[in-house]
PDB file of N, CA and C in Angstrom:
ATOM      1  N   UNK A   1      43.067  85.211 124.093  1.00  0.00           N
ATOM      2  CA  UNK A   1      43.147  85.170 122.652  1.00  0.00           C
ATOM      3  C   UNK A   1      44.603  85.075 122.194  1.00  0.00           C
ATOM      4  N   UNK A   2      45.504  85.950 122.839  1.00  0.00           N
ATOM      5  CA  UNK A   2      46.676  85.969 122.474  1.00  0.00           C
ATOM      6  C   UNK A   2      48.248  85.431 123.635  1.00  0.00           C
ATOM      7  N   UNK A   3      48.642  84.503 123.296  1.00  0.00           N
ATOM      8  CA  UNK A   3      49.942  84.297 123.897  1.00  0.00           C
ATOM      9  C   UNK A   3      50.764  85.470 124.677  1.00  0.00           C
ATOM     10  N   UNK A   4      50.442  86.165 125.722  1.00  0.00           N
ATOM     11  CA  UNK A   4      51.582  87.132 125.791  1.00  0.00           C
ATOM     12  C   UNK A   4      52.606  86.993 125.917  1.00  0.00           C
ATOM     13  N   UNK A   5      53.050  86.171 126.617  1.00  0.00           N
ATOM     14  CA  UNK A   5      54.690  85.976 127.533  1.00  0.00           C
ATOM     15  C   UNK A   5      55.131  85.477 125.853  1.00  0.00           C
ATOM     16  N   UNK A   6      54.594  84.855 124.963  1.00  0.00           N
ATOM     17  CA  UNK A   6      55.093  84.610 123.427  1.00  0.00           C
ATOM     18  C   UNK A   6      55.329  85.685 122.806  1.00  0.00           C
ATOM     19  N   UNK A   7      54.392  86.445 122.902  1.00  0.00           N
ATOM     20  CA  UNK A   7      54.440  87.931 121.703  1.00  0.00           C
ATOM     21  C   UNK A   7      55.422  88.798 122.405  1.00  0.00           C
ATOM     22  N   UNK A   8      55.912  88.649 123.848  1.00  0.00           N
ATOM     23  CA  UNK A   8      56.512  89.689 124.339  1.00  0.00           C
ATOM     24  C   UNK A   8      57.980  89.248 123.760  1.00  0.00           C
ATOM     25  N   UNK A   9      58.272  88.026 124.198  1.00  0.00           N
ATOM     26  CA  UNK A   9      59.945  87.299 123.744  1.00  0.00           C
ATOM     27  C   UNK A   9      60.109  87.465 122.581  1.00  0.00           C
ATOM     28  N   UNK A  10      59.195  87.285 121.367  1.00  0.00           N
ATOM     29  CA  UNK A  10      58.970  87.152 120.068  1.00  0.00           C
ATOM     30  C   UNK A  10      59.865  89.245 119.739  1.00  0.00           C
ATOM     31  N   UNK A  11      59.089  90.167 119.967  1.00  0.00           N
ATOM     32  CA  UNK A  11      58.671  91.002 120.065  1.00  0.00           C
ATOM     33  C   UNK A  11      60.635  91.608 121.188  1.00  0.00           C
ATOM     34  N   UNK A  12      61.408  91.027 121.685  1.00  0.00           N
ATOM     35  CA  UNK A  12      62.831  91.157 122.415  1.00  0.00           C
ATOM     36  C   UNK A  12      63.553  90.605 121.417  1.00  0.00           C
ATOM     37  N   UNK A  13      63.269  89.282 120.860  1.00  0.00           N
ATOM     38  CA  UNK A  13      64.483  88.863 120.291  1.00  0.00           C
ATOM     39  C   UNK A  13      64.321  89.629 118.828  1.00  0.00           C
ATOM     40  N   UNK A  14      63.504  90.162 118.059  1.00  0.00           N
ATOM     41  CA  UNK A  14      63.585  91.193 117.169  1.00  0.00           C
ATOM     42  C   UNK A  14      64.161  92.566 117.417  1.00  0.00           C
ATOM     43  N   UNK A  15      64.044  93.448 118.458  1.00  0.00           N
ATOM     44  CA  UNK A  15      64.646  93.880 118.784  1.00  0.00           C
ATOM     45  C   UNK A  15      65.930  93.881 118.652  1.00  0.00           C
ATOM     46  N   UNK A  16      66.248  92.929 119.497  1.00  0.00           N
ATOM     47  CA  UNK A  16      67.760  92.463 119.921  1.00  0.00           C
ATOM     48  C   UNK A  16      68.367  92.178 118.512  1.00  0.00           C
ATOM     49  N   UNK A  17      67.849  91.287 117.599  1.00  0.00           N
ATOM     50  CA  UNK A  17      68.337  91.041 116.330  1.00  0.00           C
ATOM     51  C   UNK A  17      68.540  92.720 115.402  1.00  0.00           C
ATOM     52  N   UNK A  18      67.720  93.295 115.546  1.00  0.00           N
ATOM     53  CA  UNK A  18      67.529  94.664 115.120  1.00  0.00           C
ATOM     54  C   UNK A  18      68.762  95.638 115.226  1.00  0.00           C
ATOM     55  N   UNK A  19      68.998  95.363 116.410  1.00  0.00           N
ATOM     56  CA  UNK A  19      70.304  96.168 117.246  1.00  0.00           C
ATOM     57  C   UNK A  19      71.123  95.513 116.669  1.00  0.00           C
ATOM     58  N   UNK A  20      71.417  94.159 116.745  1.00  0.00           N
ATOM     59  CA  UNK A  20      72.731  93.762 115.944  1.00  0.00           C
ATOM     60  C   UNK A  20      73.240  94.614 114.615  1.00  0.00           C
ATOM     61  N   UNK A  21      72.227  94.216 113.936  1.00  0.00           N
ATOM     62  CA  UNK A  21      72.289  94.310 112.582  1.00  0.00           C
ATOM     63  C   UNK A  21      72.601  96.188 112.285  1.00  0.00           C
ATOM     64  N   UNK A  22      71.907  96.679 113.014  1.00  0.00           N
ATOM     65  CA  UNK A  22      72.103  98.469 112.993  1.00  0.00           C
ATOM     66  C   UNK A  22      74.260  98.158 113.900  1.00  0.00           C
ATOM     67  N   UNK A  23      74.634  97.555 114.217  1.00  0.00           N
ATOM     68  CA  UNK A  23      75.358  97.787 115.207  1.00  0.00           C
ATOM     69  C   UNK A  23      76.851  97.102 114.220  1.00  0.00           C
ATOM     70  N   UNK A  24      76.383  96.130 113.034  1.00  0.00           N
ATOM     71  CA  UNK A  24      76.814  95.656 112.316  1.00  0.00           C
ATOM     72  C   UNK A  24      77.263  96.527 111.380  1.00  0.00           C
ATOM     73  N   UNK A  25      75.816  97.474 110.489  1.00  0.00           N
ATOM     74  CA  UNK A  25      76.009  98.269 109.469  1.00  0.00           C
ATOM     75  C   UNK A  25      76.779  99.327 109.813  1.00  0.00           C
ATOM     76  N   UNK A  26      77.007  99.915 111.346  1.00  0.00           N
ATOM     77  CA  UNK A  26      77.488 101.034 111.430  1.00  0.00           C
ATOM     78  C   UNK A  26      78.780 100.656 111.426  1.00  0.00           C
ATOM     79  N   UNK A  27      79.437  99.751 112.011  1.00  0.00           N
ATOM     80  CA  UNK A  27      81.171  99.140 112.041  1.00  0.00           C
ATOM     81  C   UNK A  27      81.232  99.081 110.122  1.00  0.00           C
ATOM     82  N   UNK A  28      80.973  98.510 109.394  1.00  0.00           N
ATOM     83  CA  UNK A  28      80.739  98.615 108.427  1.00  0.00           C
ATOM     84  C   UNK A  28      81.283  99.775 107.487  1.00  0.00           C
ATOM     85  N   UNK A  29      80.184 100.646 108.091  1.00  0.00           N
ATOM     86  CA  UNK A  29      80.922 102.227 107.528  1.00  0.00           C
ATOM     87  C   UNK A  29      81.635 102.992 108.176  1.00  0.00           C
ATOM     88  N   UNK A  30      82.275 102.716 109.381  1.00  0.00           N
ATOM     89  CA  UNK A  30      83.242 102.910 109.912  1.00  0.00           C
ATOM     90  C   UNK A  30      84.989 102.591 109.473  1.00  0.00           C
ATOM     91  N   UNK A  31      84.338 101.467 108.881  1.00  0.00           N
ATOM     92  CA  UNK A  31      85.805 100.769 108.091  1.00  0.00           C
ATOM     93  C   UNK A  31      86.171 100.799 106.890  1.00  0.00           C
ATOM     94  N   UNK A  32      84.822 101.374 106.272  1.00  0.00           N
ATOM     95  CA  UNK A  32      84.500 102.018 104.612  1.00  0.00           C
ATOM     96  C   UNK A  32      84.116 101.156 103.630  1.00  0.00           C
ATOM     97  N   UNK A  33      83.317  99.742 104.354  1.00  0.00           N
ATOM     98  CA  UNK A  33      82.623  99.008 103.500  1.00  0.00           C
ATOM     99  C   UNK A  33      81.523  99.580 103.677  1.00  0.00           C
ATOM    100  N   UNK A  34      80.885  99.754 101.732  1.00  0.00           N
ATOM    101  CA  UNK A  34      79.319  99.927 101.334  1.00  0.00           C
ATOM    102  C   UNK A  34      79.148  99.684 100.327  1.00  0.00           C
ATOM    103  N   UNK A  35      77.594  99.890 100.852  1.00  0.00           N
ATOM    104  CA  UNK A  35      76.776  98.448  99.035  1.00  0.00           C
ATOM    105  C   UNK A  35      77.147  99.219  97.637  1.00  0.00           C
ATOM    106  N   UNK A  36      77.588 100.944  98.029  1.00  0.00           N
ATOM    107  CA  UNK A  36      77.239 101.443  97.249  1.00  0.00           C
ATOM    108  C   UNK A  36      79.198 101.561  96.509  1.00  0.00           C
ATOM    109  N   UNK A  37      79.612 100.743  97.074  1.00  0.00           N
ATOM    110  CA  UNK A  37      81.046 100.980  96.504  1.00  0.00           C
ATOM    111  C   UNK A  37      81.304 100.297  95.258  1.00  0.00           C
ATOM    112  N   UNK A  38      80.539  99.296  95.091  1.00  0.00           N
ATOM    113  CA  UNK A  38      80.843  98.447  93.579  1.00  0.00           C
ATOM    114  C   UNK A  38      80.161  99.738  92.520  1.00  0.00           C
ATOM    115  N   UNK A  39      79.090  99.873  93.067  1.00  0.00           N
ATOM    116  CA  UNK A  39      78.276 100.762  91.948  1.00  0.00           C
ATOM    117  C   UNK A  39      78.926 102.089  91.646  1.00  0.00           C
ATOM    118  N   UNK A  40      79.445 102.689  92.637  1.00  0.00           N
ATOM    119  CA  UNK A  40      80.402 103.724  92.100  1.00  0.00           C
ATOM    120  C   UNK A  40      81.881 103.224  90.981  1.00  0.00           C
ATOM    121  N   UNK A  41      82.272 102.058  91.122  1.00  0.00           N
ATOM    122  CA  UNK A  41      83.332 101.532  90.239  1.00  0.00           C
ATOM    123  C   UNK A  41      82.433 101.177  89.018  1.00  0.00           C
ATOM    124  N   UNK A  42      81.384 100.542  89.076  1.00  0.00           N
ATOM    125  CA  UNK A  42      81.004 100.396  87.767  1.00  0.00           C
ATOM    126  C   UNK A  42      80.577 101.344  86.783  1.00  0.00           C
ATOM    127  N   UNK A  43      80.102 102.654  87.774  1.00  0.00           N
ATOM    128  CA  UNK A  43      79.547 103.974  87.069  1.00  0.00           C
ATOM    129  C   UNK A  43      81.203 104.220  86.733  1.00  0.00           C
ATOM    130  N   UNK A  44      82.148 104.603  87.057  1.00  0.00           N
ATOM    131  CA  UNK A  44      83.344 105.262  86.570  1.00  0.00           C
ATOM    132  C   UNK A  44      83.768 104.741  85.275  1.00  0.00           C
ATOM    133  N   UNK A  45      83.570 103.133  85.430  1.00  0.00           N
ATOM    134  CA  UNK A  45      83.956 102.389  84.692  1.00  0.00           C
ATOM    135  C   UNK A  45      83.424 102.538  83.168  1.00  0.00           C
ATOM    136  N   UNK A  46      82.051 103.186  83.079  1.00  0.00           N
ATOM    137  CA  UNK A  46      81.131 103.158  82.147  1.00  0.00           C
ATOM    138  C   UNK A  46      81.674 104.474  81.190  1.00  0.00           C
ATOM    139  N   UNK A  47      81.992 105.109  82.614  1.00  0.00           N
ATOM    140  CA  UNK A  47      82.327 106.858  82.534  1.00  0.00           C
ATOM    141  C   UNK A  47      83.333 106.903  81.506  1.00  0.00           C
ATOM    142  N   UNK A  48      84.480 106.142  81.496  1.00  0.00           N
ATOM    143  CA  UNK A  48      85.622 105.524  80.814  1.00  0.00           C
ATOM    144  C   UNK A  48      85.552 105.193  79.594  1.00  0.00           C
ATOM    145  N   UNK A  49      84.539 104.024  79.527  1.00  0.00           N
ATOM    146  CA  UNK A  49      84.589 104.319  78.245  1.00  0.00           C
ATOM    147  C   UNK A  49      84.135 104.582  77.359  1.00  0.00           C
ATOM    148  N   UNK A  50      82.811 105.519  77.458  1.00  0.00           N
ATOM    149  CA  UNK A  50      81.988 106.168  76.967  1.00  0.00           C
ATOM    150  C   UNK A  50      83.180 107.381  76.287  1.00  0.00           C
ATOM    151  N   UNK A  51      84.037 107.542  77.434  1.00  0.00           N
ATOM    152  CA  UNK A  51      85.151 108.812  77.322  1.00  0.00           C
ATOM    153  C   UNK A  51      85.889 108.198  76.436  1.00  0.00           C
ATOM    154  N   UNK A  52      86.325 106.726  76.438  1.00  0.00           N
ATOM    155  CA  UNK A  52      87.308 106.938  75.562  1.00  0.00           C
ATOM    156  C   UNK A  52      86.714 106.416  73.764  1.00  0.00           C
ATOM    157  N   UNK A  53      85.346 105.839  73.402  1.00  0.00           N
ATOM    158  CA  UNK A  53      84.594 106.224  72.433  1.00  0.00           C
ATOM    159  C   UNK A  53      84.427 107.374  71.581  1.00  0.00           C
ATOM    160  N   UNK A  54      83.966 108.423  72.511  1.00  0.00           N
ATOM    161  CA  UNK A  54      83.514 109.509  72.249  1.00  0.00           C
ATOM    162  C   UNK A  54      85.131 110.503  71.390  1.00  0.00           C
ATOM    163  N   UNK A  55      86.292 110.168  72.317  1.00  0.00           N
ATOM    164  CA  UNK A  55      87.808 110.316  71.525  1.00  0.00           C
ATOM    165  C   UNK A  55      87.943 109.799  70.577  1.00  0.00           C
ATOM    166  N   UNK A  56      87.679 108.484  70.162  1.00  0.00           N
ATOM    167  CA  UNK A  56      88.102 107.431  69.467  1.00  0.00           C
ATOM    168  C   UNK A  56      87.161 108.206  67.489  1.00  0.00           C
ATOM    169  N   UNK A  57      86.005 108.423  68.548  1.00  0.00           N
ATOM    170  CA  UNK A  57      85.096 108.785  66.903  1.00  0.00           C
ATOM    171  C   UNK A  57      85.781 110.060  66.739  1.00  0.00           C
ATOM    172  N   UNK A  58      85.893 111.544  67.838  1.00  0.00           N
ATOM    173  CA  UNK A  58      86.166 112.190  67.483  1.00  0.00           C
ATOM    174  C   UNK A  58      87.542 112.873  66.495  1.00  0.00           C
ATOM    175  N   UNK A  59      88.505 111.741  66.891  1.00  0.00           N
ATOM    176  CA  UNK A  59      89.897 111.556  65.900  1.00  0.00           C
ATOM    177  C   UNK A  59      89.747 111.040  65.054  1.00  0.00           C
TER     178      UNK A  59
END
């Protein structure tokens, strides 16, 4: 019914691709690139000037 020697290679090179990619993300944050670094600049950014509004009415 089923291909084995297919599903098995199929079934390695995912793997193997798998490992890259985990092997990728970890160098990654090793070097202090993350997804989550823009989003922390844009939250500060917001932070800013909400802060400097909130001065602006209060004077």
């Amino acid at each position: 019914m089923f291909n084995d020697p297919l599903i098995h290679e199929e079934t390695k090179l995912k793997i193997a691709e798998r490992e890259r990619e985990a092997e990728s993300q970890r160098l990654h944050q090793q070097l202090g690139y993350s997804d989550r670094k823009a989003a922390r600049w844009v939250f500060a950014l917001i932070a800013l000037v909400i802060a400097m509004v909130l001065v602006t009415v209060l004077l």
